[in-house]
Every structure is written in C-alpha cells, then in structure tokens.
N, C-alpha and C. Protein backbone atom coordinates (compact mmCIF):
# COMPACT_ATOMS: atom_id res chain seq x y z
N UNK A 1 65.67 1.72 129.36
CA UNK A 1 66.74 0.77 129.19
C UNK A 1 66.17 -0.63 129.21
N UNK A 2 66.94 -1.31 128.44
CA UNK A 2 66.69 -2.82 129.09
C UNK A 2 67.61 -3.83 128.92
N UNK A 3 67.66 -4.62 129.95
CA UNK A 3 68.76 -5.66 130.51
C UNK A 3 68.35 -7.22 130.15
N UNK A 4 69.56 -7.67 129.62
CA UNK A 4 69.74 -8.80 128.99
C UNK A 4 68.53 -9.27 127.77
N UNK A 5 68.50 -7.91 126.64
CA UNK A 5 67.66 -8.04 125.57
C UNK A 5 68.76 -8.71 124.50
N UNK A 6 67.93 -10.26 124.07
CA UNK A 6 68.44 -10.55 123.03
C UNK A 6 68.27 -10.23 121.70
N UNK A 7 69.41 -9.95 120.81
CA UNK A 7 69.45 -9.56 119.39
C UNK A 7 70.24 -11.15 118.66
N UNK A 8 69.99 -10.94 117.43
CA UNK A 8 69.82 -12.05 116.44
C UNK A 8 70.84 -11.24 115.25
N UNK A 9 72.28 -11.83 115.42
CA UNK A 9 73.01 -11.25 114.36
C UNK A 9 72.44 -11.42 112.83
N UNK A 10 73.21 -11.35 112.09
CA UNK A 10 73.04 -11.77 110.77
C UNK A 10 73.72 -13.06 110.49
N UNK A 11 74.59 -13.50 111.09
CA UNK A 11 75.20 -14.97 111.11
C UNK A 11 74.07 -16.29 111.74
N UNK A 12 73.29 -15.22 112.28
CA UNK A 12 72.73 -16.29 113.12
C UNK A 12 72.54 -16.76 114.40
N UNK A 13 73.88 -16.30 115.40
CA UNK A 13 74.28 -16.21 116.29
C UNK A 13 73.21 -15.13 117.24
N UNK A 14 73.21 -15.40 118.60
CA UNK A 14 72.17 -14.49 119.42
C UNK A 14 73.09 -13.77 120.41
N UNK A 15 72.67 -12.40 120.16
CA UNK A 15 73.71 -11.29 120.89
C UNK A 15 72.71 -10.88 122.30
N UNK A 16 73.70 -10.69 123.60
CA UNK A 16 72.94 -10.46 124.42
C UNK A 16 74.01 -9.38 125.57
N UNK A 17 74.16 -8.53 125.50
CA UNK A 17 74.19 -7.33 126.12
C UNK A 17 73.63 -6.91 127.35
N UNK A 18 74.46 -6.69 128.66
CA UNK A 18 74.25 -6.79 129.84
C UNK A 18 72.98 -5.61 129.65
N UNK A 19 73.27 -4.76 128.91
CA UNK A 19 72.30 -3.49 129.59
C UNK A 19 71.94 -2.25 127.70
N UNK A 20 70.84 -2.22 127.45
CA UNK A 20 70.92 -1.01 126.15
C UNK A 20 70.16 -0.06 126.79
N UNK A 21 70.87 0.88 126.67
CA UNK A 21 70.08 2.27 126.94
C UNK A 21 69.53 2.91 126.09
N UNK A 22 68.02 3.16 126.19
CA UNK A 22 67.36 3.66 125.01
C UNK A 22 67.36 5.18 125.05
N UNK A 23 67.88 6.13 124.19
CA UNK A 23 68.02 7.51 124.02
C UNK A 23 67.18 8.24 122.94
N UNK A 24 66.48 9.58 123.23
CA UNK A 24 65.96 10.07 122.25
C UNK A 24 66.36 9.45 121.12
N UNK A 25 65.20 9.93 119.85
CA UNK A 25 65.98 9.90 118.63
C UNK A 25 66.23 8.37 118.29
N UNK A 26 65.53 7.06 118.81
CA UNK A 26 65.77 5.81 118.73
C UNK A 26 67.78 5.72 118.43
N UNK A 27 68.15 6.27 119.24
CA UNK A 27 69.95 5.88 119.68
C UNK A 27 69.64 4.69 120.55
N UNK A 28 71.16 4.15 120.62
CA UNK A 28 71.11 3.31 121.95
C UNK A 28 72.64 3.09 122.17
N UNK A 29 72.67 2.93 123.28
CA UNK A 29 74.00 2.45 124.14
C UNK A 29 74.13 1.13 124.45
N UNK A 30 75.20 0.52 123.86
CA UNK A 30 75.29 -0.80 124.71
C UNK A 30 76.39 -0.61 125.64
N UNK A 31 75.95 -1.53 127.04
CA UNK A 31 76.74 -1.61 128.40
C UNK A 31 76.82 -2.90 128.27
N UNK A 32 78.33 -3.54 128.49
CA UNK A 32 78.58 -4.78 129.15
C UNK A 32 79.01 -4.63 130.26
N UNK A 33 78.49 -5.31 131.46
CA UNK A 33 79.59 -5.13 132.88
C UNK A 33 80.72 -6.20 133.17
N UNK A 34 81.73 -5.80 133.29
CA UNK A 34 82.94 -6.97 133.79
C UNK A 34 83.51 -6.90 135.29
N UNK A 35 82.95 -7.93 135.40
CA UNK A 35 83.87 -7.83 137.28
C UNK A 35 84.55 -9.34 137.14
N UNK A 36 85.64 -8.90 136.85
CA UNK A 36 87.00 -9.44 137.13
C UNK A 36 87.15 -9.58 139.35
N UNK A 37 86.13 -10.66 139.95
CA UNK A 37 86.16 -11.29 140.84
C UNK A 37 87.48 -11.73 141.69
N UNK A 38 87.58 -12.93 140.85
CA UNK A 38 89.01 -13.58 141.56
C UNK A 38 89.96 -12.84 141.60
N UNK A 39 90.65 -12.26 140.53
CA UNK A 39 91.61 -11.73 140.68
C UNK A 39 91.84 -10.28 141.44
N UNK A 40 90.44 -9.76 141.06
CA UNK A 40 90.68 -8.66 142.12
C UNK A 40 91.08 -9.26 143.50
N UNK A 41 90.22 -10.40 144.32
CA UNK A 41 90.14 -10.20 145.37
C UNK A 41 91.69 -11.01 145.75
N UNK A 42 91.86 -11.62 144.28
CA UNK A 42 93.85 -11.97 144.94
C UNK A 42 94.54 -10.49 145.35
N UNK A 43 94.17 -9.66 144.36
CA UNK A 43 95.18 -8.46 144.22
C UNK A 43 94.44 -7.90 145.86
N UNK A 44 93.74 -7.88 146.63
CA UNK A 44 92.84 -7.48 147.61
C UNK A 44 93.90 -8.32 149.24
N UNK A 45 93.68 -9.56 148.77
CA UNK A 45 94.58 -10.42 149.57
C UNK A 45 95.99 -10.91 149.67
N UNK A 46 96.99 -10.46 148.61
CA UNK A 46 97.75 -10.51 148.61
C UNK A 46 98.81 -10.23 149.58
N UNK A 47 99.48 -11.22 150.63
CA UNK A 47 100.22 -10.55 151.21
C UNK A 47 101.67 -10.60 151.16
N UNK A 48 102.31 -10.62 149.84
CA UNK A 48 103.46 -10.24 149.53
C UNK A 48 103.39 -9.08 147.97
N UNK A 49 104.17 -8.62 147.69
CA UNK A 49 104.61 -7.87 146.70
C UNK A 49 104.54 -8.38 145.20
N UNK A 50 105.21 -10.04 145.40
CA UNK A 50 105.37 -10.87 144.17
C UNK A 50 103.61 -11.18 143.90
N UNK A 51 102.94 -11.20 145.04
CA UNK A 51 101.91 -11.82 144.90
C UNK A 51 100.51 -10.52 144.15
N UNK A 52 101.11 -9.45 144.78
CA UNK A 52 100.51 -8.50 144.66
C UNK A 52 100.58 -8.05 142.92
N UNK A 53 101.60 -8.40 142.54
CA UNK A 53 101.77 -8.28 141.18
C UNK A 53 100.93 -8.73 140.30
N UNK A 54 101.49 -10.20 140.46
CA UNK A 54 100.51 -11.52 139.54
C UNK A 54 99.22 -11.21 139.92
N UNK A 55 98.58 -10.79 141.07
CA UNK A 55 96.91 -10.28 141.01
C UNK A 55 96.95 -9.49 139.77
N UNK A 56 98.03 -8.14 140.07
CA UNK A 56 97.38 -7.26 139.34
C UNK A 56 97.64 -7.68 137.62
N UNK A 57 98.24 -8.44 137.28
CA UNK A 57 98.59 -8.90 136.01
C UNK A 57 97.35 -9.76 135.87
N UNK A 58 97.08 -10.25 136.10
CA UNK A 58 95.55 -11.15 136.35
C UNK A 58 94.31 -9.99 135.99
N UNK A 59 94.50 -9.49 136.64
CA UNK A 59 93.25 -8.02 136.46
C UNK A 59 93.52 -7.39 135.14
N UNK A 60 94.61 -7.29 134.95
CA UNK A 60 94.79 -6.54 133.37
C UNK A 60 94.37 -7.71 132.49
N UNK A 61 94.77 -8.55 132.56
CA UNK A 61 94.57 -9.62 131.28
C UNK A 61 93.10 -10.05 131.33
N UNK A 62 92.24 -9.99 132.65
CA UNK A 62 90.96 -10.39 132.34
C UNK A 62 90.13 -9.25 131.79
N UNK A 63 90.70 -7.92 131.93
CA UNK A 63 90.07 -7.02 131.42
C UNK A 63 90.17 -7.06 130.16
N UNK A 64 91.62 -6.94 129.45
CA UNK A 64 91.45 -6.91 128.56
C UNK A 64 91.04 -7.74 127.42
N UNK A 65 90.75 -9.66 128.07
CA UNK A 65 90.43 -10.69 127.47
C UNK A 65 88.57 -10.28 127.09
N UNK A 66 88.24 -9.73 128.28
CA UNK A 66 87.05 -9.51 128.22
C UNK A 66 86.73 -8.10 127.09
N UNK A 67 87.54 -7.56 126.91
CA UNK A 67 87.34 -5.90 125.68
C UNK A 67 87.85 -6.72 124.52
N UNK A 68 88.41 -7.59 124.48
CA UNK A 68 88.71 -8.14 122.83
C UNK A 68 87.47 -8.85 123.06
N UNK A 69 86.57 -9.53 123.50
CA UNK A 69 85.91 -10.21 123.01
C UNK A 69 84.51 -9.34 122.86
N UNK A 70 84.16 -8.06 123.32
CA UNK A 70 83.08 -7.10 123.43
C UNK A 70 83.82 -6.22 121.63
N UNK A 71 84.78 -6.22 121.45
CA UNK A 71 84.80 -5.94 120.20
C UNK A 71 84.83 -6.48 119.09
N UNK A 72 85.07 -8.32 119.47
CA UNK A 72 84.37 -8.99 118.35
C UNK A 72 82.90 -8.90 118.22
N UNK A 73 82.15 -9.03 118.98
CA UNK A 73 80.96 -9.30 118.89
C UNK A 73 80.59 -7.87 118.16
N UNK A 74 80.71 -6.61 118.00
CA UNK A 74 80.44 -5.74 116.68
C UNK A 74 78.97 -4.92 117.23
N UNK A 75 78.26 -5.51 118.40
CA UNK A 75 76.93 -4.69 118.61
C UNK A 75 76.49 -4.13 117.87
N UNK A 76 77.11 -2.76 116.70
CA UNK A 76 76.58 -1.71 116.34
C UNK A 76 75.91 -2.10 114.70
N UNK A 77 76.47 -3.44 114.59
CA UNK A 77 76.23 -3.81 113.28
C UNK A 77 74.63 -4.97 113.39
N UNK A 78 74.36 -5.10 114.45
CA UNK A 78 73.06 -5.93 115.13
C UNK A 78 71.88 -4.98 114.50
N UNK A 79 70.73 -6.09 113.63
CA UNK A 79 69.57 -5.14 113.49
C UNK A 79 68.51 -5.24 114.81
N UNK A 80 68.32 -3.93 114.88
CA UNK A 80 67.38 -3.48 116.48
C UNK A 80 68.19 -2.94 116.82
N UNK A 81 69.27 -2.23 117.23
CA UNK A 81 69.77 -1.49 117.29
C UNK A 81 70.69 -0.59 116.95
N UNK A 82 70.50 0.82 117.46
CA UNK A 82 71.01 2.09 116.77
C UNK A 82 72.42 2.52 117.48
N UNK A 83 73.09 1.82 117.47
CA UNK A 83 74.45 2.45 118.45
C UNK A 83 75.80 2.90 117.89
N UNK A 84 76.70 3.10 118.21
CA UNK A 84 77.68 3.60 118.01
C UNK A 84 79.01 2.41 117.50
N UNK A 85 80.07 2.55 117.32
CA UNK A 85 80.86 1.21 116.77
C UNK A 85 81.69 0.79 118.85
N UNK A 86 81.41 1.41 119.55
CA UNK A 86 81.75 1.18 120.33
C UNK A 86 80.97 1.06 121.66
N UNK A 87 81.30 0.35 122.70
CA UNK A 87 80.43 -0.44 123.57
C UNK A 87 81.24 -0.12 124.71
N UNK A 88 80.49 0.39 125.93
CA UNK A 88 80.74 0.79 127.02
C UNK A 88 81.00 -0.42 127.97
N UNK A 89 81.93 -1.01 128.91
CA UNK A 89 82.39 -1.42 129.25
C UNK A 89 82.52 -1.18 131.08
N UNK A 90 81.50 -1.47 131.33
CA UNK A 90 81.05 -1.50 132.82
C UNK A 90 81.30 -1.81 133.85
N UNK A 91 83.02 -1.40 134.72
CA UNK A 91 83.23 -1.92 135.96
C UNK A 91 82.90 -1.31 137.12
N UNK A 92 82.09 -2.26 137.72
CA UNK A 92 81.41 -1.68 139.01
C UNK A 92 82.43 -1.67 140.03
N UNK A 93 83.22 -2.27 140.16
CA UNK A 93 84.01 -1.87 141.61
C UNK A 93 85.23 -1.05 141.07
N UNK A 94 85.02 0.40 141.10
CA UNK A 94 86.12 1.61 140.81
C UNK A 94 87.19 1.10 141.40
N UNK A 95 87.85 0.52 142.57
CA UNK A 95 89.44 0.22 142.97
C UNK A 95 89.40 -0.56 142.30
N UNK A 96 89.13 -1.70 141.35
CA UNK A 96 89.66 -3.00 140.54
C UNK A 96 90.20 -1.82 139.08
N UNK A 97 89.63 -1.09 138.84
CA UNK A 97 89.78 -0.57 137.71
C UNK A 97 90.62 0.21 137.89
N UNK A 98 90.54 1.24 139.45
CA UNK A 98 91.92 2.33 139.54
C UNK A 98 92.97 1.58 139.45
N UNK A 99 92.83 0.21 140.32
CA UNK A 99 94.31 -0.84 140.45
C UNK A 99 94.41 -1.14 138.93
N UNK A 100 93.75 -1.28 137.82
CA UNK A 100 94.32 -1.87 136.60
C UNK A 100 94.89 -1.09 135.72
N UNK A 101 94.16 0.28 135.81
CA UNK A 101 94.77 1.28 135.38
C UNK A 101 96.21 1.95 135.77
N UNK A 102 96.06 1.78 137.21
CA UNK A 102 97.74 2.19 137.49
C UNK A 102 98.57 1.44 137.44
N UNK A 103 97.93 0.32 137.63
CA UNK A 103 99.41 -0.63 136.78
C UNK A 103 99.76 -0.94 135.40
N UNK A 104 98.59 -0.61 134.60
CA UNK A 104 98.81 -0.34 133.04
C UNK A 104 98.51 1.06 132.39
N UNK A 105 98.79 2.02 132.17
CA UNK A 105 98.49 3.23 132.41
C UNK A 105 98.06 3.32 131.10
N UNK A 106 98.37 2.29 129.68
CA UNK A 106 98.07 2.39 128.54
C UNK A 106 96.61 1.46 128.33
N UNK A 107 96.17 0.98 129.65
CA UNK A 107 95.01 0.15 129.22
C UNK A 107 93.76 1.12 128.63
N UNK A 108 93.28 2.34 129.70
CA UNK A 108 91.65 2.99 128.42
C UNK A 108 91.99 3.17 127.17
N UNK A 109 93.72 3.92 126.96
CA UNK A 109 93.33 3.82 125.07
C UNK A 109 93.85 2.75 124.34
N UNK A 110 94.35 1.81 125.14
CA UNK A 110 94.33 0.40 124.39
C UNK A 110 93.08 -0.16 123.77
N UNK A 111 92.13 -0.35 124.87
CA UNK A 111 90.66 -0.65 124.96
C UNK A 111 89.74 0.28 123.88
N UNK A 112 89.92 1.46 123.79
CA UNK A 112 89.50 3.05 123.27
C UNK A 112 89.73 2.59 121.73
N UNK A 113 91.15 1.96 121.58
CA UNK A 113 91.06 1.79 120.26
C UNK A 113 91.00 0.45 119.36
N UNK A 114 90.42 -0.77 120.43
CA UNK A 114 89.22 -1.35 120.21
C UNK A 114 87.82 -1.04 120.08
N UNK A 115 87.16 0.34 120.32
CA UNK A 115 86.07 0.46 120.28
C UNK A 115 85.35 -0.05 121.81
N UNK A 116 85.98 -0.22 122.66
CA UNK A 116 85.65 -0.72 123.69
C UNK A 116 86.49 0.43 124.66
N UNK A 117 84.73 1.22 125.97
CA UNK A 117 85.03 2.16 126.78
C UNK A 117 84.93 1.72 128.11
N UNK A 118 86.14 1.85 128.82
CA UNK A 118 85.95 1.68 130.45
C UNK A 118 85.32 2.63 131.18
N UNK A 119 84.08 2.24 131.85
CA UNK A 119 83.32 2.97 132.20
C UNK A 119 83.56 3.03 133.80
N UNK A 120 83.61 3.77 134.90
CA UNK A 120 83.51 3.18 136.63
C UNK A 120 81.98 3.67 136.67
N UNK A 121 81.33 3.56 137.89
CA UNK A 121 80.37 3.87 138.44
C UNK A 121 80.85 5.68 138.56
N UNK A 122 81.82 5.73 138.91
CA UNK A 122 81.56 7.47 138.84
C UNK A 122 81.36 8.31 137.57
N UNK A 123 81.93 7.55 136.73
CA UNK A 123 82.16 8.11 135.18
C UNK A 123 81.07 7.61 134.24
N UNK A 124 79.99 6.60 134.63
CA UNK A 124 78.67 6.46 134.09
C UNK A 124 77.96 7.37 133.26
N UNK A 125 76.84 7.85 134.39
CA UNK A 125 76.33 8.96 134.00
C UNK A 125 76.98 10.38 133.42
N UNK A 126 78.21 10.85 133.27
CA UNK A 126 78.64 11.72 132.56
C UNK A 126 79.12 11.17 131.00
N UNK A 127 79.66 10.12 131.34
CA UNK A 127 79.75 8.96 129.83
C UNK A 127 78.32 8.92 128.60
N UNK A 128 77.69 8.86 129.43
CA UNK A 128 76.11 8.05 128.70
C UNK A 128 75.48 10.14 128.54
N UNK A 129 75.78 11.06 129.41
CA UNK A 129 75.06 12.70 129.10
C UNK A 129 76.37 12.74 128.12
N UNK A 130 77.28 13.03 128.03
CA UNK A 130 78.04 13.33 127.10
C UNK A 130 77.86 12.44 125.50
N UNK A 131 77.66 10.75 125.62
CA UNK A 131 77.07 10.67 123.97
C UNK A 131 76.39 10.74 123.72
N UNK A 132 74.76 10.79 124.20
CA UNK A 132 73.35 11.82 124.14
C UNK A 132 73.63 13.44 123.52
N UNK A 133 74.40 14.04 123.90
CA UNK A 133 74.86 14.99 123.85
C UNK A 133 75.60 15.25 122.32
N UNK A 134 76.65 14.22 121.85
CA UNK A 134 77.35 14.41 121.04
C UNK A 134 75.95 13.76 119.65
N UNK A 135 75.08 13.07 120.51
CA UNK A 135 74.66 12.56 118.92
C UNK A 135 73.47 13.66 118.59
N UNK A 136 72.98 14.48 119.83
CA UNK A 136 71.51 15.45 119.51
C UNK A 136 72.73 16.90 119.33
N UNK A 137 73.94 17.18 118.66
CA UNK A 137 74.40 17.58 117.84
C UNK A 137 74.82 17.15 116.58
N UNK A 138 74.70 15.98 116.42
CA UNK A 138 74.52 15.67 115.16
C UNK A 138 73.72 15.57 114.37
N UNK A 139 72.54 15.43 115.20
CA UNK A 139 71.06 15.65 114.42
C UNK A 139 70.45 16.81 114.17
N UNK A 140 71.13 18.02 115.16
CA UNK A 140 71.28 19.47 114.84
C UNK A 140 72.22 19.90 113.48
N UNK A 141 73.06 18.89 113.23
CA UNK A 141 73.58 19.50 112.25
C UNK A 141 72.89 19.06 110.70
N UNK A 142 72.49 17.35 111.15
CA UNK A 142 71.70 17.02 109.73
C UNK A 142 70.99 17.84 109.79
N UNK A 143 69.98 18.50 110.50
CA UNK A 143 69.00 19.67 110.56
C UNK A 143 69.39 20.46 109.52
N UNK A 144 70.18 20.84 110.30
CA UNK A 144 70.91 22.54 109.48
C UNK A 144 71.17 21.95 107.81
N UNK A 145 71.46 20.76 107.47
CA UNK A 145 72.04 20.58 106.50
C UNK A 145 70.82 20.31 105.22
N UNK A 146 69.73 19.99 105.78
CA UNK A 146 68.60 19.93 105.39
C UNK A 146 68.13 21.29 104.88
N UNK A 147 68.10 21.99 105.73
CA UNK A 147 67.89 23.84 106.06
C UNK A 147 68.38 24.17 104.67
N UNK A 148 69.80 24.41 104.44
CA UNK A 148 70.47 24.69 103.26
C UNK A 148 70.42 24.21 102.32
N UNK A 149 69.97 22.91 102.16
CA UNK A 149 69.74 22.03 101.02
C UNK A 149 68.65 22.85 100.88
N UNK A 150 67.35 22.93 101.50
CA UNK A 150 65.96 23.51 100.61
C UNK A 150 66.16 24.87 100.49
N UNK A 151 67.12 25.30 101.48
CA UNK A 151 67.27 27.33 101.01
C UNK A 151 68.12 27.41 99.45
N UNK A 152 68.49 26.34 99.23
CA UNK A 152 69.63 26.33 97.57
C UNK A 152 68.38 26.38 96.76
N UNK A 153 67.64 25.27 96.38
CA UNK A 153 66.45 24.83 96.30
C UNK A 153 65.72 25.98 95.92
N UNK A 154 65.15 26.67 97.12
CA UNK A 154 64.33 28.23 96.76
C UNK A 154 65.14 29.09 96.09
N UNK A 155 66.31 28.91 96.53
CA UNK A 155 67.49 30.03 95.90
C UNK A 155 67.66 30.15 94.39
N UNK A 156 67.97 28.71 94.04
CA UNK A 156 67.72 28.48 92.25
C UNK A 156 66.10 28.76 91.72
N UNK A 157 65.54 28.17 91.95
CA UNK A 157 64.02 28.45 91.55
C UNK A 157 63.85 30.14 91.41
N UNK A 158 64.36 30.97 92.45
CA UNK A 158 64.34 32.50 92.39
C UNK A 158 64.98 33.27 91.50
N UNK A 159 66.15 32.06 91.28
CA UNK A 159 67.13 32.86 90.53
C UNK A 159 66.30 32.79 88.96
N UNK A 160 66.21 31.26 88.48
CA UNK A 160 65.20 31.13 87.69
C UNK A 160 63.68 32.46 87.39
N UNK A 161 63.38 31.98 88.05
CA UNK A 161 62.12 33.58 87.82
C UNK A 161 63.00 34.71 87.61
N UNK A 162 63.88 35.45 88.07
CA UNK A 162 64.55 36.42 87.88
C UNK A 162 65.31 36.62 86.60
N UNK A 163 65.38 35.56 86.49
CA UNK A 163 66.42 35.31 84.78
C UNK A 163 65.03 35.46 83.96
N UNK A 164 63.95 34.96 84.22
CA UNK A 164 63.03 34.81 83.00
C UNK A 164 62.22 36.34 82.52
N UNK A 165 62.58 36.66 84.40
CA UNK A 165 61.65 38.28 84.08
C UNK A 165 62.09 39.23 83.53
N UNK A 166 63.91 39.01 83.77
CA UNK A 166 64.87 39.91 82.60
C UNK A 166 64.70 39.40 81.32
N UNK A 167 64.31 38.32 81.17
CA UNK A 167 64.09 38.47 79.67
C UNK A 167 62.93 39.02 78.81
C-alpha cells in the first residue's frame, strides 16, 4: 500500500488519496478516510434531544459533503492507477457511522450509488478480501475466454484439414 501517493490528472490538477492498496494483478484500491470530528463529538455531548439531533444532522451532511466530493474527483480515471469506478470511504470511529446510519438508514446506498463505499474498521478487511476476490474472478474468466478463443482457432484449422482430406 501506500499513503498519501500523489497522481497527476489529465486536467492537470494533483490527486492525492489517503491510502492505495496495491493488489495482485497491478489492481488497486483507493481509501479516503473521513472523520467527521466536531460533529460527532456534538452528537457525543449533546445534552438535550433537540441538540442531539442537529449533531446527528451535522454527521450526515458532513458525510455526505465529503462522498460527493470523493466522487467528483473520479480516481479510477487517474493514469497510475488500476481501480475500480468506486472509492472506499474510510470511517474510523464505527459509532459516528452506526449513529449516521441509524439516523439515515438510506445513507450506504445513497453513497453506493455515487460510487462512493462506507467502509468501518470492522468491515475493512472483508471489503478490500471480497474485491481482490471479485476481480481474480475476473481474470479467471478473461482466462477461460482466451482458452476458447484458441480452442475455436484449433477447432477451425481441424475442421479445415478434415474438409481437405475428404476431398
């Protein structure tokens, strides 16, 4: 992996990505981490109900200010890297995220269909083995697809000799 590697769009502009994980097969993962600070620790200190709210409305909107702007920036279209159209989204403190989630219950596939994934510290490492996973089946399948392309290949050529020897 490596942390805070800069890339050089095509605009010109310099892209810099909390974290890329380098995977067989030159893949890569980009991680941004967001810790939404203040507002957690309002929603943490809050000692009324009204107050407890506006934290947690605070926590949703910085999350999600922060996933619209991880899906402008496009990562997957950056040369130097091999990634996916979507960018993992890194909150380290799991209660800021359980609290944003249960008070917006539509926020991961809001985010999801930005191309932008909420990741916790527990859901990390099964996140990052599961798209390792999904892409060294895809390269099993270009495999295979290769396979059949040259078995057609021998297949005509055979058929060829066979046609010529009946004649």
């Amino acid at each position: 992996y490596t942390l805070q590697e800069s890339f050089t769009g095509a605009d010109g502009d310099i892209y810099r990505p909390d974290a890329v994980i380098r995977l067989p097969g030159d893949r890569d993962i980009v991680i941004d981490s967001k810790v939404s600070l203040k507002a957690f620790d309002e929603l943490v200190r809050a000692a009324s109900e009204e107050a407890r709210l506006a934290a947690l409305k605070a926590l949703v909107a910085s999350f999600r200010a922060h996933a619209n702007g991880l899906a402008d920036k496009d990562y997957s279209r950056l040369p130097g890297l091999n990634s996916p159209e979507c960018v993992l989204m890194f909150v380290p403190i799991e209660a800021s995220l359980s609290a944003a989630t249960s008070y917006d219950p539509n926020l991961y596939a809001d985010l999801f269909n930005t191309k932008v994934i909420l990741v916790s510290p527990a859901a990390m490492m099964a996140t990052l083995r599961t798209v390792a996973h999904v892409w060294q089946q895809e390269k099993l399948r270009q495999n295979h697809q290769a396979i059949i392309s040259q078995a057609d290949g021998i297949l005509d050529k055979v058929r060829l000799v066979v046609e010529r020897f009946d004649k």
